[in-house]
PDB file of N, CA and C in Angstrom:
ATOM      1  N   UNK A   1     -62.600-126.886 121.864  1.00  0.00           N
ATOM      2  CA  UNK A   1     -61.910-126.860 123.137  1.00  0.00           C
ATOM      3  C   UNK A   1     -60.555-126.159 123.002  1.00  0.00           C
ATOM      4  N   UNK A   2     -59.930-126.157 123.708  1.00  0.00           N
ATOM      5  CA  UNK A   2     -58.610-124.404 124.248  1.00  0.00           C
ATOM      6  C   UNK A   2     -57.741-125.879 124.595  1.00  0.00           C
ATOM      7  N   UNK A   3     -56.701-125.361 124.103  1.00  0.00           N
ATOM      8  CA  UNK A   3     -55.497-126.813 124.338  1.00  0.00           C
ATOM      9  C   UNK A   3     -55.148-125.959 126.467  1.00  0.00           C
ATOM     10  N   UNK A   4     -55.450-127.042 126.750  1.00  0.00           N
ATOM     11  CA  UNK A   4     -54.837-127.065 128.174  1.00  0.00           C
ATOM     12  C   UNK A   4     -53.456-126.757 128.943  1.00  0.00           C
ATOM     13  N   UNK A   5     -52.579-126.017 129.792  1.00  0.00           N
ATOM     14  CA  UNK A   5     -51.145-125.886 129.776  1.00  0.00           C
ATOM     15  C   UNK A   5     -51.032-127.299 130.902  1.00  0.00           C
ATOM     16  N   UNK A   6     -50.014-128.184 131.030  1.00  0.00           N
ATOM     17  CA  UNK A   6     -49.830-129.229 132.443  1.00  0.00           C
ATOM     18  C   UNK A   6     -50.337-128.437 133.309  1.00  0.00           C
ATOM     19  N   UNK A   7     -50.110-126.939 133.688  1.00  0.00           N
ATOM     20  CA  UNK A   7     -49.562-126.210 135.189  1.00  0.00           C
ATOM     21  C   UNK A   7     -51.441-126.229 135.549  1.00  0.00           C
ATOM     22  N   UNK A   8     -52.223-125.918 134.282  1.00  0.00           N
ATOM     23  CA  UNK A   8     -53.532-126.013 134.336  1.00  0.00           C
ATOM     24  C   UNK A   8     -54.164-127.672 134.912  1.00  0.00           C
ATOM     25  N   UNK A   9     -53.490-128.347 134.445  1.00  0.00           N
ATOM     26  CA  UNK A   9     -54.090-129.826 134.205  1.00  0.00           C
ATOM     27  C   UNK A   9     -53.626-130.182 135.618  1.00  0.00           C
ATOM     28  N   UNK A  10     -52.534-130.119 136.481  1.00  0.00           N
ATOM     29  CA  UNK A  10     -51.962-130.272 137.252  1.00  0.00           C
ATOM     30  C   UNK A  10     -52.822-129.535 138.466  1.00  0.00           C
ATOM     31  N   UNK A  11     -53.323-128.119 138.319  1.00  0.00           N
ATOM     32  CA  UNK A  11     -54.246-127.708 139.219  1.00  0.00           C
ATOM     33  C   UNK A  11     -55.353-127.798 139.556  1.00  0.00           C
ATOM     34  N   UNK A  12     -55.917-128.750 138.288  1.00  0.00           N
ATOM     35  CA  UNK A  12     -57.103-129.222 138.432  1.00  0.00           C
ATOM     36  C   UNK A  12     -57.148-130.647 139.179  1.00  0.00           C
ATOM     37  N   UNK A  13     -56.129-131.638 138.960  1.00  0.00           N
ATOM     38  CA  UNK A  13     -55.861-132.359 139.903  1.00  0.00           C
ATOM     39  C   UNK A  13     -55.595-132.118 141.658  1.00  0.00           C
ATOM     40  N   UNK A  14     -54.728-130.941 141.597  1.00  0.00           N
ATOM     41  CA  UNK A  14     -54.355-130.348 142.942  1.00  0.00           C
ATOM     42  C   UNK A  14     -55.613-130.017 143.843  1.00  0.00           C
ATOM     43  N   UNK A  15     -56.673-129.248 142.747  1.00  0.00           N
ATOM     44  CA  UNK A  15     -57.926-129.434 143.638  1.00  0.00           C
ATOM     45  C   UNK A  15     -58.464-129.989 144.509  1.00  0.00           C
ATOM     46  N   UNK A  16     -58.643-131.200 143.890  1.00  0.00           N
ATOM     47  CA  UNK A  16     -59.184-132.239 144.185  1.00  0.00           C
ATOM     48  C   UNK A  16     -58.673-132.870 145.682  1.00  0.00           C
ATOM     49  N   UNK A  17     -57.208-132.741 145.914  1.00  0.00           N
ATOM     50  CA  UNK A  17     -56.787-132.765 147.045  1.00  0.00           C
ATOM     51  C   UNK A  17     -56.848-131.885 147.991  1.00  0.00           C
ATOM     52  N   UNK A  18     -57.345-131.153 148.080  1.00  0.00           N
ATOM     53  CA  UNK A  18     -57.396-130.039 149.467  1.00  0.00           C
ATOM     54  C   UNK A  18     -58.380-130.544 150.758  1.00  0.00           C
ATOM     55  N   UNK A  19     -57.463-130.644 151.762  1.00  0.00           N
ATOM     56  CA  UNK A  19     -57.448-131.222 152.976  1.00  0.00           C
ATOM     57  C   UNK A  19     -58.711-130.377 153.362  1.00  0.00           C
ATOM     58  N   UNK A  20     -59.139-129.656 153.138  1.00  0.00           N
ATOM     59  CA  UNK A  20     -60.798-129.071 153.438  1.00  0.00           C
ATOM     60  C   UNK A  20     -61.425-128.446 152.329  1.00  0.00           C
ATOM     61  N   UNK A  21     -62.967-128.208 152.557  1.00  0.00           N
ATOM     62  CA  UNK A  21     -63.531-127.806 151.716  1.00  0.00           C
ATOM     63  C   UNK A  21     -63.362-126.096 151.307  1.00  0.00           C
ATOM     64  N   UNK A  22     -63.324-125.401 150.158  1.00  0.00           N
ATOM     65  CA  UNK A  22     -63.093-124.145 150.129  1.00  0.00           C
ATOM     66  C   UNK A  22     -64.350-123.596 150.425  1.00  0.00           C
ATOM     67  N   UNK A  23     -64.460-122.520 150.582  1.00  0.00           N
ATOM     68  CA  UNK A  23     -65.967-122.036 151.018  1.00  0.00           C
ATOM     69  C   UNK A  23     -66.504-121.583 149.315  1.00  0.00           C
ATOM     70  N   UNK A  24     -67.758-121.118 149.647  1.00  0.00           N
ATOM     71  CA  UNK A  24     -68.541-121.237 148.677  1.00  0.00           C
ATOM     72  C   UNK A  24     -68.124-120.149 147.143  1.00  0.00           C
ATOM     73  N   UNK A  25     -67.530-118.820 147.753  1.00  0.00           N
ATOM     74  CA  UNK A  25     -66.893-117.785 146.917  1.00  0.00           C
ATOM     75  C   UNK A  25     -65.780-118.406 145.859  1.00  0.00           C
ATOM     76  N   UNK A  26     -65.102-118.983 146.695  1.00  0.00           N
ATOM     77  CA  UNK A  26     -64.129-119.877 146.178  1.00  0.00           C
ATOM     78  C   UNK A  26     -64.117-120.930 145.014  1.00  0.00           C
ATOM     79  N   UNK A  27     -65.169-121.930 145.580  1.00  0.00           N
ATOM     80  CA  UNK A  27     -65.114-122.401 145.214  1.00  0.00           C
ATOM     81  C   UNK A  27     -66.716-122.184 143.350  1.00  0.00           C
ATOM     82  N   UNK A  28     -66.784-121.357 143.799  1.00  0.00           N
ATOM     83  CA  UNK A  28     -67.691-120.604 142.678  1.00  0.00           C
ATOM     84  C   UNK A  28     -66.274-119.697 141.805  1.00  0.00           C
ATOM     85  N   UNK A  29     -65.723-119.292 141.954  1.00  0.00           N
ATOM     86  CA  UNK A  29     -64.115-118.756 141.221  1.00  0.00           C
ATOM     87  C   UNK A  29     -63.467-120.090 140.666  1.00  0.00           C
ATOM     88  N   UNK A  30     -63.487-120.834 141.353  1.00  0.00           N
ATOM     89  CA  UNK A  30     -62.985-122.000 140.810  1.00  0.00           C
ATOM     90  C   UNK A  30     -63.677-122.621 139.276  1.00  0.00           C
ATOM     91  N   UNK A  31     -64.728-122.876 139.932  1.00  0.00           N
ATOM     92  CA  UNK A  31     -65.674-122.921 138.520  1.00  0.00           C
ATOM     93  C   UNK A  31     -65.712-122.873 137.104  1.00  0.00           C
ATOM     94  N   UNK A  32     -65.753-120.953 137.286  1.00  0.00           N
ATOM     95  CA  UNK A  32     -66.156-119.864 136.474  1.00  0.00           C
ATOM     96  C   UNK A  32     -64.717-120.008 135.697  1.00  0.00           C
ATOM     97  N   UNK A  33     -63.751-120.388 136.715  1.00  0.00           N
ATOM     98  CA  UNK A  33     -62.554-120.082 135.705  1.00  0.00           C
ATOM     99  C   UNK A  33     -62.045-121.430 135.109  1.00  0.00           C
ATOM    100  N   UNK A  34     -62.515-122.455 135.553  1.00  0.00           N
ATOM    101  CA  UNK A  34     -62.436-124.048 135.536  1.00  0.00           C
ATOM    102  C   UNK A  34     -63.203-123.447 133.313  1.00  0.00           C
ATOM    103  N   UNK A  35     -64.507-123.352 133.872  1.00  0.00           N
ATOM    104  CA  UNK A  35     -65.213-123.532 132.665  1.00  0.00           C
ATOM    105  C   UNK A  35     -64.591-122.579 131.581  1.00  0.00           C
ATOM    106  N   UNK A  36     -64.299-121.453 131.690  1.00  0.00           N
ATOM    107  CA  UNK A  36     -63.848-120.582 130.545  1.00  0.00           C
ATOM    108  C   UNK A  36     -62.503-120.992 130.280  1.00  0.00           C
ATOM    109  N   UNK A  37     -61.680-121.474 131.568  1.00  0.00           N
ATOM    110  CA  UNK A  37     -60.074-122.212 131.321  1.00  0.00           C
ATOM    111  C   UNK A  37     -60.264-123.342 130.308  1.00  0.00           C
ATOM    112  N   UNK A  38     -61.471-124.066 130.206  1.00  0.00           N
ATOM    113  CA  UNK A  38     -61.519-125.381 129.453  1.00  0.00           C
ATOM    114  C   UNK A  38     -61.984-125.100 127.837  1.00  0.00           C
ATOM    115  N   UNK A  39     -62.252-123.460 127.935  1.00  0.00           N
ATOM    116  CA  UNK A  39     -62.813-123.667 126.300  1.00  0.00           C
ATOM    117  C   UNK A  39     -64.120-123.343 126.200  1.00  0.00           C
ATOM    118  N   UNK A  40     -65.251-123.691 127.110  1.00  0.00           N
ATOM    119  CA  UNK A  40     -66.544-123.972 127.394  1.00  0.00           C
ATOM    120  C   UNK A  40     -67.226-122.883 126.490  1.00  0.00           C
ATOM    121  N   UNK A  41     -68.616-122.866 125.807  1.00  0.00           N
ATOM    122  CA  UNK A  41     -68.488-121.358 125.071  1.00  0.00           C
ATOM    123  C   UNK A  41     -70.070-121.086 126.057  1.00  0.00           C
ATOM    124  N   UNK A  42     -69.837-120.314 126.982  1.00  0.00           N
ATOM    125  CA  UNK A  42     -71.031-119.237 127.631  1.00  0.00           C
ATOM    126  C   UNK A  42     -72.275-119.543 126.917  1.00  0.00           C
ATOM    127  N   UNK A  43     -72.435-118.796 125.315  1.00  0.00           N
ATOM    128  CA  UNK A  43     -73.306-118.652 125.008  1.00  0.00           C
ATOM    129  C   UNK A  43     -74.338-119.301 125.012  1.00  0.00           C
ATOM    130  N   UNK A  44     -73.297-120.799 125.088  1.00  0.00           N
ATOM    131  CA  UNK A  44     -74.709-122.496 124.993  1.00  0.00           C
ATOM    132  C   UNK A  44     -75.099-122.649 126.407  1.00  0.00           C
ATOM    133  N   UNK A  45     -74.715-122.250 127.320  1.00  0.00           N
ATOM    134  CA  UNK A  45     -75.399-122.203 128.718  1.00  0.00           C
ATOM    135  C   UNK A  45     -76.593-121.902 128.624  1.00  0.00           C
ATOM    136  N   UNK A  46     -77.340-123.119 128.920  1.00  0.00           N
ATOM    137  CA  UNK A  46     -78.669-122.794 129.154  1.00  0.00           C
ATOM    138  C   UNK A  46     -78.833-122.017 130.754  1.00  0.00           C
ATOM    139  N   UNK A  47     -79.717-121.272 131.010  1.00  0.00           N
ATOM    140  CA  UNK A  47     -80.334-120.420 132.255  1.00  0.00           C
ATOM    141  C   UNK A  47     -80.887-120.692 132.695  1.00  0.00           C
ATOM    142  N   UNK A  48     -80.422-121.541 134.729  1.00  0.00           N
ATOM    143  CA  UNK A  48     -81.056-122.237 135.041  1.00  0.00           C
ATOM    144  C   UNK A  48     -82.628-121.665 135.566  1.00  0.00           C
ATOM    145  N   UNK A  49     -83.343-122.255 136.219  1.00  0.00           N
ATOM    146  CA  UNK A  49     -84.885-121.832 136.511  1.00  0.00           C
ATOM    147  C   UNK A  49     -84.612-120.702 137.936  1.00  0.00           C
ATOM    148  N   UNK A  50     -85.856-120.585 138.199  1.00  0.00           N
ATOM    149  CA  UNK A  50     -85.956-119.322 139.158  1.00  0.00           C
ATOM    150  C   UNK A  50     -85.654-119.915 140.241  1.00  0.00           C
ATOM    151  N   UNK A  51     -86.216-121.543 140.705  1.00  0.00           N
ATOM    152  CA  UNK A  51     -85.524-122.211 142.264  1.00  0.00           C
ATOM    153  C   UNK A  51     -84.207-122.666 141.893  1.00  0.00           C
ATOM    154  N   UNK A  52     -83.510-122.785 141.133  1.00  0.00           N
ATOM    155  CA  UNK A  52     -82.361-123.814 140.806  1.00  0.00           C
ATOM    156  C   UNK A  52     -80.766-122.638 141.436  1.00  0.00           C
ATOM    157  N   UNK A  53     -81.070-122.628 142.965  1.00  0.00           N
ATOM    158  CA  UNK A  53     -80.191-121.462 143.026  1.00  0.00           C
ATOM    159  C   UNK A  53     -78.699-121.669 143.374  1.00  0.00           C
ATOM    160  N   UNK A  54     -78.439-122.951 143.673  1.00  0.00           N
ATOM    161  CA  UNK A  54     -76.756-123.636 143.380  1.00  0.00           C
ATOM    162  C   UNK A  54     -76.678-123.294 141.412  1.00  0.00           C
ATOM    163  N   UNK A  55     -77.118-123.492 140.708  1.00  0.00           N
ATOM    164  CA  UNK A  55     -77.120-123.392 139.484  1.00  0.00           C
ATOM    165  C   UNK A  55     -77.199-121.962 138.865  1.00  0.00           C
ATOM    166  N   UNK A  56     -77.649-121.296 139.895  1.00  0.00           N
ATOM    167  CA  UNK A  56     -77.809-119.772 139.220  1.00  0.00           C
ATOM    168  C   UNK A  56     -76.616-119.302 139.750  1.00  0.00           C
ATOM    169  N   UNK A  57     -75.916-119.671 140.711  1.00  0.00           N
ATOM    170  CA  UNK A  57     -74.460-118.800 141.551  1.00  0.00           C
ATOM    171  C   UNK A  57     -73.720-119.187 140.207  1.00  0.00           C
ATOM    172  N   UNK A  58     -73.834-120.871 140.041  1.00  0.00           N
ATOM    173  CA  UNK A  58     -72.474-120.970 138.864  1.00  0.00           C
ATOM    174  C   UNK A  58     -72.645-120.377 137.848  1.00  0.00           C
ATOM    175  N   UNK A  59     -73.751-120.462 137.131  1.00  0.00           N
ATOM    176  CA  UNK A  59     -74.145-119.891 135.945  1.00  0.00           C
ATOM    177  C   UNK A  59     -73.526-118.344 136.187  1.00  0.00           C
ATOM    178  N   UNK A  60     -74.021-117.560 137.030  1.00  0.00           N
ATOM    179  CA  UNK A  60     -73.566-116.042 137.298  1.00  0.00           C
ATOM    180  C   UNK A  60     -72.305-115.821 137.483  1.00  0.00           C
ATOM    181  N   UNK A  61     -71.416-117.165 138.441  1.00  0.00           N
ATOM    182  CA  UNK A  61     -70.184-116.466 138.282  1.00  0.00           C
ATOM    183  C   UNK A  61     -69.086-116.523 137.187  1.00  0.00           C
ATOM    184  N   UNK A  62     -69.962-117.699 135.901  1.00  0.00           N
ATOM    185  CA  UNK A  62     -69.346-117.969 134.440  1.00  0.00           C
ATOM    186  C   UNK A  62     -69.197-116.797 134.249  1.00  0.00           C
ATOM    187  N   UNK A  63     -70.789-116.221 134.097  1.00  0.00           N
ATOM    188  CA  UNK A  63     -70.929-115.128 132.943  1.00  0.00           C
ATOM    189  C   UNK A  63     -69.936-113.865 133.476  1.00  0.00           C
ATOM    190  N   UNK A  64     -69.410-113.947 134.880  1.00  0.00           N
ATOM    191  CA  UNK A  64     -68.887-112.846 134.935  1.00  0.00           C
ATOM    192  C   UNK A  64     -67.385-112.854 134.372  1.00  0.00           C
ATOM    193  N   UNK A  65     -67.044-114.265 134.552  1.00  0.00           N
ATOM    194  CA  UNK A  65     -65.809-114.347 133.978  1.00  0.00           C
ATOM    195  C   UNK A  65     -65.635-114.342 132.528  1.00  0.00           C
ATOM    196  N   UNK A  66     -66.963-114.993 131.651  1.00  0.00           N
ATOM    197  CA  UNK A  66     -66.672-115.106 130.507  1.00  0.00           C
ATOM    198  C   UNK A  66     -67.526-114.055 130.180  1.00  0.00           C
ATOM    199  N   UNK A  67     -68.291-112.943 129.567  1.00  0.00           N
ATOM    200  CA  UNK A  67     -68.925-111.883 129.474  1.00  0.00           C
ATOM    201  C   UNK A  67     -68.848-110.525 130.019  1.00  0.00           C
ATOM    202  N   UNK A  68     -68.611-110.451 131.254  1.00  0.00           N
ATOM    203  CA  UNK A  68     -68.433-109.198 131.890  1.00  0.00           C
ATOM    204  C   UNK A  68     -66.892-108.840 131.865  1.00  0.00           C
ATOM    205  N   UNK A  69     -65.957-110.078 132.410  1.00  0.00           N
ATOM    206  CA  UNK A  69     -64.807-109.524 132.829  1.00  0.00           C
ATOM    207  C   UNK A  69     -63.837-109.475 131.484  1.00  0.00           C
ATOM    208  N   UNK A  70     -64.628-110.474 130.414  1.00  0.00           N
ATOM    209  CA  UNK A  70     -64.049-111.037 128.991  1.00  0.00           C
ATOM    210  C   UNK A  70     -62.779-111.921 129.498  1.00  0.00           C
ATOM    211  N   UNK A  71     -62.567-112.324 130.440  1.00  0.00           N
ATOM    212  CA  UNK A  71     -61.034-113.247 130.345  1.00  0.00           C
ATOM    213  C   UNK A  71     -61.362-114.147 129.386  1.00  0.00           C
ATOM    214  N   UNK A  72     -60.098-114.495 128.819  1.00  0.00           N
ATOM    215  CA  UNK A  72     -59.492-114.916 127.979  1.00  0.00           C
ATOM    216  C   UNK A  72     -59.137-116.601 128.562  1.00  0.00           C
ATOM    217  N   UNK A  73     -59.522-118.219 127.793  1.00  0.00           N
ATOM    218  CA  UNK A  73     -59.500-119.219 128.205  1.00  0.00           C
ATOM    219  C   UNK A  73     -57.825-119.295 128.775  1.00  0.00           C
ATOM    220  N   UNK A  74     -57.217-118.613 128.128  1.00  0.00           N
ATOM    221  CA  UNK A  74     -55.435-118.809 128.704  1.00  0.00           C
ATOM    222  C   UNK A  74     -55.527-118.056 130.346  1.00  0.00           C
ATOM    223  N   UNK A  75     -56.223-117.082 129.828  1.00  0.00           N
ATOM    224  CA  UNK A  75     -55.918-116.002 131.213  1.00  0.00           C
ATOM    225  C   UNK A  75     -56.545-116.963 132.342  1.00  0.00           C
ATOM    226  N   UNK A  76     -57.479-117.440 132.005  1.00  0.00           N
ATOM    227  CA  UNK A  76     -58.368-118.584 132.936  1.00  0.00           C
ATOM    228  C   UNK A  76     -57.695-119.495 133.716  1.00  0.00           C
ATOM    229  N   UNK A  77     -57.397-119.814 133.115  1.00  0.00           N
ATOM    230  CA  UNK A  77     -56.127-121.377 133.558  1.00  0.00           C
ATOM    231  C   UNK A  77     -55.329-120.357 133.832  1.00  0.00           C
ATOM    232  N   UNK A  78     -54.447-119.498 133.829  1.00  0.00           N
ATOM    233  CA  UNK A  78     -53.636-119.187 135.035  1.00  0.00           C
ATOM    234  C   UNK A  78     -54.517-118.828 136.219  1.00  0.00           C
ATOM    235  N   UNK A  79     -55.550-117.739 136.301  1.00  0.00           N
ATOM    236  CA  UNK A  79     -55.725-117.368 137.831  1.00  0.00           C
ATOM    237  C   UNK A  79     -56.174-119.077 137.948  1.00  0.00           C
ATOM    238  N   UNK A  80     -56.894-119.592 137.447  1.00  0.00           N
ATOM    239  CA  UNK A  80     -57.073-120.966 138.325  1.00  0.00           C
ATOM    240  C   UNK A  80     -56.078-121.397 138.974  1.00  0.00           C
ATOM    241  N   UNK A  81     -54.897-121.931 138.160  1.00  0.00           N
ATOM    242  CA  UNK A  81     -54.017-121.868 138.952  1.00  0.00           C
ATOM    243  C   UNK A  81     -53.305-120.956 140.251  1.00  0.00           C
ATOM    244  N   UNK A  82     -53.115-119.929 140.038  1.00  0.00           N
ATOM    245  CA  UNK A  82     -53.026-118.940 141.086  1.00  0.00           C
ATOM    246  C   UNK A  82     -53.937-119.143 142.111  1.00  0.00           C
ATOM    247  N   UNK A  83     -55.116-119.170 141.424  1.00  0.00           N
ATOM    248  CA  UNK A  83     -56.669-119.756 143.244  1.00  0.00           C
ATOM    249  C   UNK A  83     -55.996-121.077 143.685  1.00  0.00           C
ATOM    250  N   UNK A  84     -55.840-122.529 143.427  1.00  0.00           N
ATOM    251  CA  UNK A  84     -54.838-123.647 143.547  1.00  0.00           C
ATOM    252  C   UNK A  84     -54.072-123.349 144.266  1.00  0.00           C
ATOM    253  N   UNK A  85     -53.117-122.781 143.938  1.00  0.00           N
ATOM    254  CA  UNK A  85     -52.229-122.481 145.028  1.00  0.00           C
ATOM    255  C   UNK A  85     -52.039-121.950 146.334  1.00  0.00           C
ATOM    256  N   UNK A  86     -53.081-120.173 146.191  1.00  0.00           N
ATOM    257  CA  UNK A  86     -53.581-120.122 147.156  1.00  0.00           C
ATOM    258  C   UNK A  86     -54.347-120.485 148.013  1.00  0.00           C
ATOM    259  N   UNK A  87     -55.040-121.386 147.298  1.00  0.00           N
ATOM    260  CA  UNK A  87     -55.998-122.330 148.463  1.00  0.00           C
ATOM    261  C   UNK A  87     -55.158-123.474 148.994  1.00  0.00           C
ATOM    262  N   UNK A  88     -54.175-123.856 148.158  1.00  0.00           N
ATOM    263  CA  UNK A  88     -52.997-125.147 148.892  1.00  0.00           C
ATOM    264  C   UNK A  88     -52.753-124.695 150.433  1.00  0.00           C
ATOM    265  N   UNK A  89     -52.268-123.377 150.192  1.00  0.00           N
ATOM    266  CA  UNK A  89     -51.547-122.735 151.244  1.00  0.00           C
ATOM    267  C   UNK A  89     -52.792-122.485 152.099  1.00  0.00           C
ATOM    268  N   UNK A  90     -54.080-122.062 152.284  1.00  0.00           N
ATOM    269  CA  UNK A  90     -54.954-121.981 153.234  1.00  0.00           C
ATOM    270  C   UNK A  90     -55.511-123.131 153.612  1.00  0.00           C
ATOM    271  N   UNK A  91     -55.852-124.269 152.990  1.00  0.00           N
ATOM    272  CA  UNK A  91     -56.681-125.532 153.449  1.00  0.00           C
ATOM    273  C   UNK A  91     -55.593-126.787 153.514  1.00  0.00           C
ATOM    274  N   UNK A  92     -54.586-126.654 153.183  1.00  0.00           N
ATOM    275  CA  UNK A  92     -53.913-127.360 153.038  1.00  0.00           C
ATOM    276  C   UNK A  92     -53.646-128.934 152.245  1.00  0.00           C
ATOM    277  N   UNK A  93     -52.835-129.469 151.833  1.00  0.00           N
ATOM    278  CA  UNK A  93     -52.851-130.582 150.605  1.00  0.00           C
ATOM    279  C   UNK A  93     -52.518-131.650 150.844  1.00  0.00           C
ATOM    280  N   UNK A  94     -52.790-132.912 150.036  1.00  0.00           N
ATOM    281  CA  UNK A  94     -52.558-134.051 150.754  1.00  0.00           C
ATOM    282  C   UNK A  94     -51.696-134.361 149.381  1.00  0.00           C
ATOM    283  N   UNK A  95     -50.369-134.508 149.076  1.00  0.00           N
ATOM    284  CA  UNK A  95     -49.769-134.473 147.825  1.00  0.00           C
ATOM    285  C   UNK A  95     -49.911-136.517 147.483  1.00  0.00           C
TER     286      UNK A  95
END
């Protein structure tokens, strides 16, 4: 596991409070960067089945973060944070 920064740990809490739901893009970014922010290693992802298609968005939008785009678990936990925030400011927070 990737040692965590507060500002990370803190946005993952902040989540959790948003006065509405993020839509689905979003909250698939959230994810992708949740899992590579935490350390997670891609490779052991198993591939979900051909109906399992909530499971194939996440799975796809890992691999893009961790394989295609290569971010980095630090780089992760910031845009997470950065999505956090900007979603504070669109759905609004219940502190």
């Amino acid at each position: 596991m990737v040692a965590q920064t507060a500002a990370f740990k803190k946005a993952v809490e902040d989540s959790r409070k948003l006065k509405a739901k993020p839509n689905n893009d979003e909250l698939l970014e959230l994810y992708a960067n949740y899992k590579q922010g935490t350390g997670e290693d891609f490779s052991k992802a198993t591939q979900p089945g051909t109906f399992a298609f909530q499971e194939k968005y996440k799975y796809n939008a890992w691999k893009k973060v961790a394989v295609e785009d290569k971010v980095t678990p630090s780089a992760a936990q910031q845009h997470y944070v950065q999505l956090v925030e900007k979603l504070k400011g669109t759905y609004g927070f219940s502190a």
